[in-house]
PDB file of N, CA and C in Angstrom:
ATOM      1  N   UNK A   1     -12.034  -4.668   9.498  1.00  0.00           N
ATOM      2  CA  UNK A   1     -11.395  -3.956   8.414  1.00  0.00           C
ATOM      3  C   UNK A   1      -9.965  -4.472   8.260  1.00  0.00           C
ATOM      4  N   UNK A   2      -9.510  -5.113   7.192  1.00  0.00           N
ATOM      5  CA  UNK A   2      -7.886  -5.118   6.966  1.00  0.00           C
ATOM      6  C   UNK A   2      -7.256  -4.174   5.880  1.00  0.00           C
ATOM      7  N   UNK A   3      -5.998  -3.837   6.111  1.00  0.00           N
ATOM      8  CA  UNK A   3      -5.470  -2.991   5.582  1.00  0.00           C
ATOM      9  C   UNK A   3      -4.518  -3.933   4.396  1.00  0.00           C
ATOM     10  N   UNK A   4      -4.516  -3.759   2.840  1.00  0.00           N
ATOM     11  CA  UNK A   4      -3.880  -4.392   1.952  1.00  0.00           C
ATOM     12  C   UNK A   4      -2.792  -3.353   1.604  1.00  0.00           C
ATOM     13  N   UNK A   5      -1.313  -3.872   1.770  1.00  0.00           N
ATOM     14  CA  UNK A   5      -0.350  -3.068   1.257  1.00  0.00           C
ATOM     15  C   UNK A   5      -0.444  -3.251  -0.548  1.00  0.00           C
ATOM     16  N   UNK A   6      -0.064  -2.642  -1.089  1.00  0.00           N
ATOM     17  CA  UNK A   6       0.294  -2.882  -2.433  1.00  0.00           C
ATOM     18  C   UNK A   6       1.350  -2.038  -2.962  1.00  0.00           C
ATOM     19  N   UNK A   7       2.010  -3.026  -3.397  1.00  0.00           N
ATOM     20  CA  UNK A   7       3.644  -2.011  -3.770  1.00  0.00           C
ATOM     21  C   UNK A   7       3.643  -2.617  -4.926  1.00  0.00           C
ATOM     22  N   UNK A   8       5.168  -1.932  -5.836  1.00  0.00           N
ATOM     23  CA  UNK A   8       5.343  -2.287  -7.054  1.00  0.00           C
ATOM     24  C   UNK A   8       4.385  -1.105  -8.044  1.00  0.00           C
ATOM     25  N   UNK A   9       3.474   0.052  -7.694  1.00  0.00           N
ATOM     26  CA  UNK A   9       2.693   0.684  -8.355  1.00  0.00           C
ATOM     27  C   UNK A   9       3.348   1.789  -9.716  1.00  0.00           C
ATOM     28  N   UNK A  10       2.933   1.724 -10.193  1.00  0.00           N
ATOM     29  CA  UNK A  10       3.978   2.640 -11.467  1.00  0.00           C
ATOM     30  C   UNK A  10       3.595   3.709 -10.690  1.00  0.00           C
ATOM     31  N   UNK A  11       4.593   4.718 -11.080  1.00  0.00           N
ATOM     32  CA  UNK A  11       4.551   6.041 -10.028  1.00  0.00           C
ATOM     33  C   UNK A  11       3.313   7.138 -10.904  1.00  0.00           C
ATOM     34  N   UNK A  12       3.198   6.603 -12.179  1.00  0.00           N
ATOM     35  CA  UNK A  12       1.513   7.698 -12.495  1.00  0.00           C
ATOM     36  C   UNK A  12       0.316   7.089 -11.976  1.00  0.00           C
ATOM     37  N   UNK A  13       0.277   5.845 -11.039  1.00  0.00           N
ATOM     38  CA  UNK A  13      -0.919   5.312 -10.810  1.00  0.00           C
ATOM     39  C   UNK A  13      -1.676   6.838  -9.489  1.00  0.00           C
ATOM     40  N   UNK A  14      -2.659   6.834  -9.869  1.00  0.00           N
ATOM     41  CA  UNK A  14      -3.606   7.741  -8.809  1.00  0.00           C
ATOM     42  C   UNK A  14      -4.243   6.996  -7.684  1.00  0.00           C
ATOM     43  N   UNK A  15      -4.775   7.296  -6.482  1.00  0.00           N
ATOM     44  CA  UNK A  15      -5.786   6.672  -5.400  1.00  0.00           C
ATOM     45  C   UNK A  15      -6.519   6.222  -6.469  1.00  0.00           C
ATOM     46  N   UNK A  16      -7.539   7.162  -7.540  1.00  0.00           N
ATOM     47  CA  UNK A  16      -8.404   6.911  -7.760  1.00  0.00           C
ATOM     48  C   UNK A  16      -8.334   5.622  -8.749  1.00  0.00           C
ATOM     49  N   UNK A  17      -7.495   5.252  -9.894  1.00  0.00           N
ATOM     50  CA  UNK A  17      -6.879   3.766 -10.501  1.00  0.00           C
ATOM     51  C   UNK A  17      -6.353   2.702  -9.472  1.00  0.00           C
ATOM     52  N   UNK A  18      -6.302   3.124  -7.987  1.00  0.00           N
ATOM     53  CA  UNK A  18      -5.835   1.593  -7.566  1.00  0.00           C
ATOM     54  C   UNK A  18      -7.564   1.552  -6.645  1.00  0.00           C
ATOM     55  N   UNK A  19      -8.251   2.530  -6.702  1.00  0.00           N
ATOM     56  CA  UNK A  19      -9.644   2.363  -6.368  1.00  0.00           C
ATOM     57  C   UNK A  19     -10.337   1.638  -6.930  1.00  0.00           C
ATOM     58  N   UNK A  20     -10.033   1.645  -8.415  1.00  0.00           N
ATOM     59  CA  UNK A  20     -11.318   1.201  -9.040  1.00  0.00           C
ATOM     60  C   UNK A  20     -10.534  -0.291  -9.666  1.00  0.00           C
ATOM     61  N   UNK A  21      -9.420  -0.263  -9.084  1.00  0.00           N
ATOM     62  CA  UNK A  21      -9.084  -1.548  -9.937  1.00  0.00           C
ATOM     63  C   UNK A  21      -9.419  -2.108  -8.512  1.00  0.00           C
ATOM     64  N   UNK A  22      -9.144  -2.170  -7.560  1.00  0.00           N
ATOM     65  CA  UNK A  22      -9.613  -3.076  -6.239  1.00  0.00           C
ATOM     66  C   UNK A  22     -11.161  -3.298  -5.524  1.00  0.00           C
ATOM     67  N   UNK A  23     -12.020  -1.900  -6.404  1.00  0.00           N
ATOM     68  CA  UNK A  23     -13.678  -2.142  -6.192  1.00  0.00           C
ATOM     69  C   UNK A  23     -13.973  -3.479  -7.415  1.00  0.00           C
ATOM     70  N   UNK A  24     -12.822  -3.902  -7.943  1.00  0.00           N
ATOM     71  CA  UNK A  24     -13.384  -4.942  -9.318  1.00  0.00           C
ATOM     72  C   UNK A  24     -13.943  -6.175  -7.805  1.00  0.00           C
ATOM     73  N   UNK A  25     -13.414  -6.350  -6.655  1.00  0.00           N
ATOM     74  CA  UNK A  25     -13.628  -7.067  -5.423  1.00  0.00           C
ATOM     75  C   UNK A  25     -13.612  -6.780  -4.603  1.00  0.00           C
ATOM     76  N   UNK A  26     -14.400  -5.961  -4.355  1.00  0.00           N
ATOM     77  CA  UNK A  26     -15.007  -5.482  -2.939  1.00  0.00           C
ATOM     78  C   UNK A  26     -15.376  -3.824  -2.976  1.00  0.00           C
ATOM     79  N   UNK A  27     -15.949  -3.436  -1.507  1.00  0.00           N
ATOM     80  CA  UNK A  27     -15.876  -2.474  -1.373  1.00  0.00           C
ATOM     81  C   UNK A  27     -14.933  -1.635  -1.067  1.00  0.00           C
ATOM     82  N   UNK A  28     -14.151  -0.561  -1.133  1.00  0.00           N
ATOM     83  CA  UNK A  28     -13.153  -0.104  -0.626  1.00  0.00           C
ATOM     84  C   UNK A  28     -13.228   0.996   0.397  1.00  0.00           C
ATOM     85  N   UNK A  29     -12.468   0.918   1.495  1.00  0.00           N
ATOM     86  CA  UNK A  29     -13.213   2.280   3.052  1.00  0.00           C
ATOM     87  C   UNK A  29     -12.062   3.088   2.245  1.00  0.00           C
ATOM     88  N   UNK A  30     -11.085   2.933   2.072  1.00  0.00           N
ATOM     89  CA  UNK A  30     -10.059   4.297   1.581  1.00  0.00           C
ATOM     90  C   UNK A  30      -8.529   3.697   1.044  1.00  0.00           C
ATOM     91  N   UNK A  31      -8.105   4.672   0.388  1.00  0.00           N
ATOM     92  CA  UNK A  31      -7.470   4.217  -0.303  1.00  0.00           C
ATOM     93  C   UNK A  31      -6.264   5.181  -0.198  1.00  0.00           C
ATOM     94  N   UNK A  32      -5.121   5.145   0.599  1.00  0.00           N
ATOM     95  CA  UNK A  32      -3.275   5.992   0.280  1.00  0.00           C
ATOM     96  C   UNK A  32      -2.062   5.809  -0.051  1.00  0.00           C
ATOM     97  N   UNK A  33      -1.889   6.307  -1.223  1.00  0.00           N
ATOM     98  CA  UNK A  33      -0.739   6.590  -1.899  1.00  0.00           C
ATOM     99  C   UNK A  33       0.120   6.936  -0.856  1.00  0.00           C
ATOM    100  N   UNK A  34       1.387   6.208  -0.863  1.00  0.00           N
ATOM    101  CA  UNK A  34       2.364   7.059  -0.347  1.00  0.00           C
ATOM    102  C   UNK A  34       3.558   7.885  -1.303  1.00  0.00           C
ATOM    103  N   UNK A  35       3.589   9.125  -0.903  1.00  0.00           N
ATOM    104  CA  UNK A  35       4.781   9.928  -1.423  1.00  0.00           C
ATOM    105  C   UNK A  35       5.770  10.204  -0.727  1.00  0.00           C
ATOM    106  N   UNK A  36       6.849  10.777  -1.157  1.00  0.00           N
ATOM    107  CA  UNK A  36       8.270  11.154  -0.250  1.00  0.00           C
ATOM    108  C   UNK A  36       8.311  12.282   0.341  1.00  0.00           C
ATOM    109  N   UNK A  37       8.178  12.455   1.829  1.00  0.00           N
ATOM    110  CA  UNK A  37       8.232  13.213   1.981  1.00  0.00           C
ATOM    111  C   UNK A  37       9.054  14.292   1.849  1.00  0.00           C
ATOM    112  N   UNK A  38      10.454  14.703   1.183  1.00  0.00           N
ATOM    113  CA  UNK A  38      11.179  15.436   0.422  1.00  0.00           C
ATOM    114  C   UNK A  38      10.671  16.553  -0.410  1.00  0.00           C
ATOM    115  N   UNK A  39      10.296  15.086  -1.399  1.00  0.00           N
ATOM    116  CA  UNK A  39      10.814  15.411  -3.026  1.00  0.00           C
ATOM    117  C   UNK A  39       8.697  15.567  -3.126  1.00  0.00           C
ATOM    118  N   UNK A  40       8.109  15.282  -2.749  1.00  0.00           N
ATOM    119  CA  UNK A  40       6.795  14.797  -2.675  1.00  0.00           C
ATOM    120  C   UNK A  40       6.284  14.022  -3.984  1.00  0.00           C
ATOM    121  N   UNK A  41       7.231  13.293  -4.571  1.00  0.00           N
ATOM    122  CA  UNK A  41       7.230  12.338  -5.530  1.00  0.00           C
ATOM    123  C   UNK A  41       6.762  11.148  -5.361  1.00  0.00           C
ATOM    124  N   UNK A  42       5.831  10.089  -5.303  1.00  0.00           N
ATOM    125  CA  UNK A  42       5.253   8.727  -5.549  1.00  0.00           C
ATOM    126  C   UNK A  42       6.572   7.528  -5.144  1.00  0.00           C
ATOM    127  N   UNK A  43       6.244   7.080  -3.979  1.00  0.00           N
ATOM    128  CA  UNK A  43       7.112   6.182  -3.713  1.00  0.00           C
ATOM    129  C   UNK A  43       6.882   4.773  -4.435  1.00  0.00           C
ATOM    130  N   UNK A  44       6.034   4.416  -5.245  1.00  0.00           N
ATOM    131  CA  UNK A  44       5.547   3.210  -5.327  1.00  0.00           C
ATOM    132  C   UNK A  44       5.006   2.165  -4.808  1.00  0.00           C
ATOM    133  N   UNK A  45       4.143   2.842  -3.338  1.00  0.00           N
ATOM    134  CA  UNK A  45       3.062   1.665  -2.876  1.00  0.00           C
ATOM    135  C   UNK A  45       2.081   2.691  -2.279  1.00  0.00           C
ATOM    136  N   UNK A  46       1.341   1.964  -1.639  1.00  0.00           N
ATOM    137  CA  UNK A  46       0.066   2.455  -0.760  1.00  0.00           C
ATOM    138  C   UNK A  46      -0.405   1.373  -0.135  1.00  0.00           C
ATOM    139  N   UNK A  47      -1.869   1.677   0.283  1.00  0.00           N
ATOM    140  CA  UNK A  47      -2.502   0.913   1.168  1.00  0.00           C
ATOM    141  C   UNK A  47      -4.127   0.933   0.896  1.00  0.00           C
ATOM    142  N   UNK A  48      -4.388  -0.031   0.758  1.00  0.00           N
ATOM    143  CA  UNK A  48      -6.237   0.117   0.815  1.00  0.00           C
ATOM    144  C   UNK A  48      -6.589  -0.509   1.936  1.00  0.00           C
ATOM    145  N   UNK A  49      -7.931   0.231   2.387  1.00  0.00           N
ATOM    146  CA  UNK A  49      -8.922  -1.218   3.457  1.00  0.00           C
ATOM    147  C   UNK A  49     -10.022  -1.373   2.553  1.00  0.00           C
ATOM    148  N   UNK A  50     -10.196  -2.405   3.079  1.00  0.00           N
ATOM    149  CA  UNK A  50     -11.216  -3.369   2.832  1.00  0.00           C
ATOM    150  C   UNK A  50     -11.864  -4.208   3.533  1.00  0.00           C
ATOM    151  N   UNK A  51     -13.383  -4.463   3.458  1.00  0.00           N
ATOM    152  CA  UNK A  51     -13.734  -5.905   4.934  1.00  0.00           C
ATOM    153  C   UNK A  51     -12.563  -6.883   4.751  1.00  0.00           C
ATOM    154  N   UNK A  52     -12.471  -7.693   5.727  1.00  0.00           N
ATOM    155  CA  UNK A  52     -11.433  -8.893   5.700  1.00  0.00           C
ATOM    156  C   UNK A  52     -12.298  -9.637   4.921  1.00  0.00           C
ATOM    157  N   UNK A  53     -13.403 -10.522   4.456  1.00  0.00           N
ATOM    158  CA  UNK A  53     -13.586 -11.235   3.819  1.00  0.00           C
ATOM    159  C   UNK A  53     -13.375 -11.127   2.082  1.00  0.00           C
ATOM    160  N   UNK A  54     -13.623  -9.761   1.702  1.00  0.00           N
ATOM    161  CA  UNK A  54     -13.545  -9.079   0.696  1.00  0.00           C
ATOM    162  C   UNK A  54     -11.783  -8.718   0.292  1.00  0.00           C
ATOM    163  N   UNK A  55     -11.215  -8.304   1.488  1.00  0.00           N
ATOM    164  CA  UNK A  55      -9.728  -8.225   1.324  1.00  0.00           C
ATOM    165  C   UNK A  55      -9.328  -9.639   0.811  1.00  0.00           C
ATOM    166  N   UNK A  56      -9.539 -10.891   1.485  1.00  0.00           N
ATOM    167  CA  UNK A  56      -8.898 -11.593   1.078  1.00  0.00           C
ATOM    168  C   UNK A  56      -8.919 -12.005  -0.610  1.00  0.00           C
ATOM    169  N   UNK A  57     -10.340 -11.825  -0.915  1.00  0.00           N
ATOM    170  CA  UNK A  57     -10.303 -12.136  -2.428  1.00  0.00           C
ATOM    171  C   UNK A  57      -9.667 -11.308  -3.107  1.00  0.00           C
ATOM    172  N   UNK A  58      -9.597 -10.199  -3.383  1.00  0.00           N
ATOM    173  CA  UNK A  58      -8.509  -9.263  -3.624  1.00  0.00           C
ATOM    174  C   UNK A  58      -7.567  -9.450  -3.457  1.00  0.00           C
ATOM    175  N   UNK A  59      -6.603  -9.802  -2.606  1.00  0.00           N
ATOM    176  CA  UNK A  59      -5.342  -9.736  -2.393  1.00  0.00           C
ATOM    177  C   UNK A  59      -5.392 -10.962  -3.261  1.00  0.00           C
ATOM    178  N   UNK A  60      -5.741 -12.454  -3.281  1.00  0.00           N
ATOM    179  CA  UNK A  60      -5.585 -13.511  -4.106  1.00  0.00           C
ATOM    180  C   UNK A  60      -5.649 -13.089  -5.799  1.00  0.00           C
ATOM    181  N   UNK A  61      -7.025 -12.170  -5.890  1.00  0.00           N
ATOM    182  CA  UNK A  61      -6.980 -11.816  -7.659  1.00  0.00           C
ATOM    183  C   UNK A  61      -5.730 -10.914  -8.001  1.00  0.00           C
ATOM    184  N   UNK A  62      -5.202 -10.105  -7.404  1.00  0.00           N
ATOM    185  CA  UNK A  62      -3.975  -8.917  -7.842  1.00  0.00           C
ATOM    186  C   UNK A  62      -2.730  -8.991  -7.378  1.00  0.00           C
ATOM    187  N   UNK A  63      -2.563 -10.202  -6.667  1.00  0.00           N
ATOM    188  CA  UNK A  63      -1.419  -9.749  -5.908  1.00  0.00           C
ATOM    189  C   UNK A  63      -0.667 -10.695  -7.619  1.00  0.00           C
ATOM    190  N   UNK A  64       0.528  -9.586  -8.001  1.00  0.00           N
ATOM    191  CA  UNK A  64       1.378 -10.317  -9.266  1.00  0.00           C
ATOM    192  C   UNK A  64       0.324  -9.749 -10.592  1.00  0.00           C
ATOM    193  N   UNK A  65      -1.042  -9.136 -10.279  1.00  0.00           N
ATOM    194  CA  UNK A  65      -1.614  -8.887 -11.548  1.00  0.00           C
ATOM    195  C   UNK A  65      -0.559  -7.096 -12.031  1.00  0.00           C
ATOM    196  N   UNK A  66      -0.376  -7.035 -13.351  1.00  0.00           N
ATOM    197  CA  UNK A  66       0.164  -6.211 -14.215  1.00  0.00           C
ATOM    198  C   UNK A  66      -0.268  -5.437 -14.220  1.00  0.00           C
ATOM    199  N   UNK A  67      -0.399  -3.912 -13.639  1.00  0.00           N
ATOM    200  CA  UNK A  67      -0.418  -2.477 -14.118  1.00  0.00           C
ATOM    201  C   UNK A  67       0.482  -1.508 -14.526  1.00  0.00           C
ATOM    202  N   UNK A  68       0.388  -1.456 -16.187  1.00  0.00           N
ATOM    203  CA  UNK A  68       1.359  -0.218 -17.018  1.00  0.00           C
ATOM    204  C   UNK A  68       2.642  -0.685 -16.831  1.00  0.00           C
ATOM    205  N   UNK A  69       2.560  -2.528 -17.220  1.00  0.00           N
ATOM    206  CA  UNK A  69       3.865  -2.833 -16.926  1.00  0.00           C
ATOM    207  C   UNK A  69       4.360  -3.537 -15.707  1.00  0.00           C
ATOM    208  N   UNK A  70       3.948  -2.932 -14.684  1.00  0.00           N
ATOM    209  CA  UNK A  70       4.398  -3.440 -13.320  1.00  0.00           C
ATOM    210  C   UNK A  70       3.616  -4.754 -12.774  1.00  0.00           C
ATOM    211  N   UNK A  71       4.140  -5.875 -12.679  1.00  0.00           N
ATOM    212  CA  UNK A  71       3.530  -6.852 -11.420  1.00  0.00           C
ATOM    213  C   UNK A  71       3.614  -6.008  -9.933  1.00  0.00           C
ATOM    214  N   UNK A  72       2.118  -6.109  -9.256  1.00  0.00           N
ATOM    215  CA  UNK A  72       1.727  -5.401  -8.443  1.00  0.00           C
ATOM    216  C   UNK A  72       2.395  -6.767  -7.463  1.00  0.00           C
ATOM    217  N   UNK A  73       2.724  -6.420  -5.993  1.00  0.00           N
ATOM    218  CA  UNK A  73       2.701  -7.078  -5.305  1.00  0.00           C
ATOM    219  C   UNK A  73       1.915  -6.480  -3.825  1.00  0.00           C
ATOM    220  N   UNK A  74       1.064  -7.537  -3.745  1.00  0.00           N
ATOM    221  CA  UNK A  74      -0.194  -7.427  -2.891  1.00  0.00           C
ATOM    222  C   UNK A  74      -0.485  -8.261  -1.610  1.00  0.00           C
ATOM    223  N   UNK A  75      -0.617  -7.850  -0.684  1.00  0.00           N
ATOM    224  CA  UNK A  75      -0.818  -8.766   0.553  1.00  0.00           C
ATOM    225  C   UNK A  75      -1.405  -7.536   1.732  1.00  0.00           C
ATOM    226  N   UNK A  76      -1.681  -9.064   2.642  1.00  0.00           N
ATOM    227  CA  UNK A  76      -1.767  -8.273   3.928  1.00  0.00           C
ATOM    228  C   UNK A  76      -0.823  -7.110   4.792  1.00  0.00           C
ATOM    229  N   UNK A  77      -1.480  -6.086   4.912  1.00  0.00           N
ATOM    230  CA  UNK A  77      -0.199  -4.911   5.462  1.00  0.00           C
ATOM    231  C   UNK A  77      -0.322  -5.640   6.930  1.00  0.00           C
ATOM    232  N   UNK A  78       1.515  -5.216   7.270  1.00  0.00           N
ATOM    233  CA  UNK A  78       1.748  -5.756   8.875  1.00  0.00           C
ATOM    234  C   UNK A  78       2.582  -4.409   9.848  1.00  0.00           C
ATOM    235  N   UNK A  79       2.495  -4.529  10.734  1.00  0.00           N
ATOM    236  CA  UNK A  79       2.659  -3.168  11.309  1.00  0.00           C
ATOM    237  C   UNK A  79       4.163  -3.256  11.622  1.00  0.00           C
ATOM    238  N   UNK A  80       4.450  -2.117  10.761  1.00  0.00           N
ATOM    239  CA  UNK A  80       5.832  -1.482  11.236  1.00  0.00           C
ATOM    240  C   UNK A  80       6.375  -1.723  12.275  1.00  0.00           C
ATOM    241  N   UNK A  81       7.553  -2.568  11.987  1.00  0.00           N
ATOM    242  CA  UNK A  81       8.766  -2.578  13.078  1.00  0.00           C
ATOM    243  C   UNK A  81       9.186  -1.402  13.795  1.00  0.00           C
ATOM    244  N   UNK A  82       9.496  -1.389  14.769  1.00  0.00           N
ATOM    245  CA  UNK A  82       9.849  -0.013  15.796  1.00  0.00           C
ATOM    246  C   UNK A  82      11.183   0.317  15.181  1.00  0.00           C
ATOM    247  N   UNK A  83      11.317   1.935  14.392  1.00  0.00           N
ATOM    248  CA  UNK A  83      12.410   2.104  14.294  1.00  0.00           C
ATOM    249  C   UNK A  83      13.497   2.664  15.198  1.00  0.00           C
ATOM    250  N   UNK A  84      14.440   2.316  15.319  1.00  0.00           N
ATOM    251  CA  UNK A  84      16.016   2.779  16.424  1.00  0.00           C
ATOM    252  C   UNK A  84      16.011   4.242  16.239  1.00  0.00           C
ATOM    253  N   UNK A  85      16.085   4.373  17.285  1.00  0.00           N
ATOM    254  CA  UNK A  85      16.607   6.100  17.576  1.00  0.00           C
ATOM    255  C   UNK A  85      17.864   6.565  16.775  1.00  0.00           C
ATOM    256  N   UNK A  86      17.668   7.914  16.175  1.00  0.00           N
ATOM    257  CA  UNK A  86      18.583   8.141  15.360  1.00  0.00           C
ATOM    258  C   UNK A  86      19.310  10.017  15.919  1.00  0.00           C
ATOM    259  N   UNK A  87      20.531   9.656  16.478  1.00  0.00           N
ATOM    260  CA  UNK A  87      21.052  11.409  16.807  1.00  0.00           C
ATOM    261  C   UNK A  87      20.467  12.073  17.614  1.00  0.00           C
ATOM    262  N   UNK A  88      20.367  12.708  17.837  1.00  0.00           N
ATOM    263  CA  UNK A  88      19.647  13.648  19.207  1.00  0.00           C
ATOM    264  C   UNK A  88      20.927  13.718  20.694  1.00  0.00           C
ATOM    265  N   UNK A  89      21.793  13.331  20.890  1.00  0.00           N
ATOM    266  CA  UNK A  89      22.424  13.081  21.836  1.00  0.00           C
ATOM    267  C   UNK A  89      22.458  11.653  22.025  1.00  0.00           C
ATOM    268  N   UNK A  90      23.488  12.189  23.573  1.00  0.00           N
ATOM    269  CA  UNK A  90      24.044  10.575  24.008  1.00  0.00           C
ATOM    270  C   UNK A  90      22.913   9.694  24.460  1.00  0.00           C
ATOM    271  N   UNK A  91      23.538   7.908  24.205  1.00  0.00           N
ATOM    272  CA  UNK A  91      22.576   7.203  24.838  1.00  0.00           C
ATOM    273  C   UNK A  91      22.567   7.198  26.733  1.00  0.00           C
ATOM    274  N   UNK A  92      21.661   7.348  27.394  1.00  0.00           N
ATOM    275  CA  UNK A  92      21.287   7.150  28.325  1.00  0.00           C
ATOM    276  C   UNK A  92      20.980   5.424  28.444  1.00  0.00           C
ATOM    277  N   UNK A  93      21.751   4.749  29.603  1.00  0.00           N
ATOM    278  CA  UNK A  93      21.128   3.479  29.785  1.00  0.00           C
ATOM    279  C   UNK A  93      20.814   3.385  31.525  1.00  0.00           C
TER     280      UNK A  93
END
């Protein structure tokens, strides 16, 4: 299974429009929007999986293809950098 980031999404796009535009190649296991956690407003990306053989054609057909305006930018998702500790008290070394 690989996981395809896709950012750049106009913020009315739904799971279910970046579903059916990414079943145009392949099957899709699931599909998340991310929102802010705040405001719970549409950050402008998500994530689909897909088989890896199937991901890759996908990511080649959309990555830069146009929705409602927006060039989508599409690739392989890579795992989050470890973020630095933030406040809580002093550092201990």
């Amino acid at each position: 299974m690989t996981t395809i980031y896709v950012g750049n999404l106009p913020f009315n796009a739904t799971e279910q429009d970046v579903q059916s535009l990414f079943e145009r190649h392949g099957k899709v296991e699931s599909v998340k929007l991310i929102n802010d956690r705040e405001t719970g407003r549409p950050r402008g990306f998500g994530f689909v999986e897909m088989s890896q053989s199937e991901a890759q054609g996908a990511i080649q057909a959309l990555n830069g293809f146009e929705m409602n305006g927006r060039a989508l930018r599409v690739n392989e998702a890579q795992e989050r950098a470890p973020r630095a500790r933030q406040g809580g008290g002093p550092f201990r070394r």
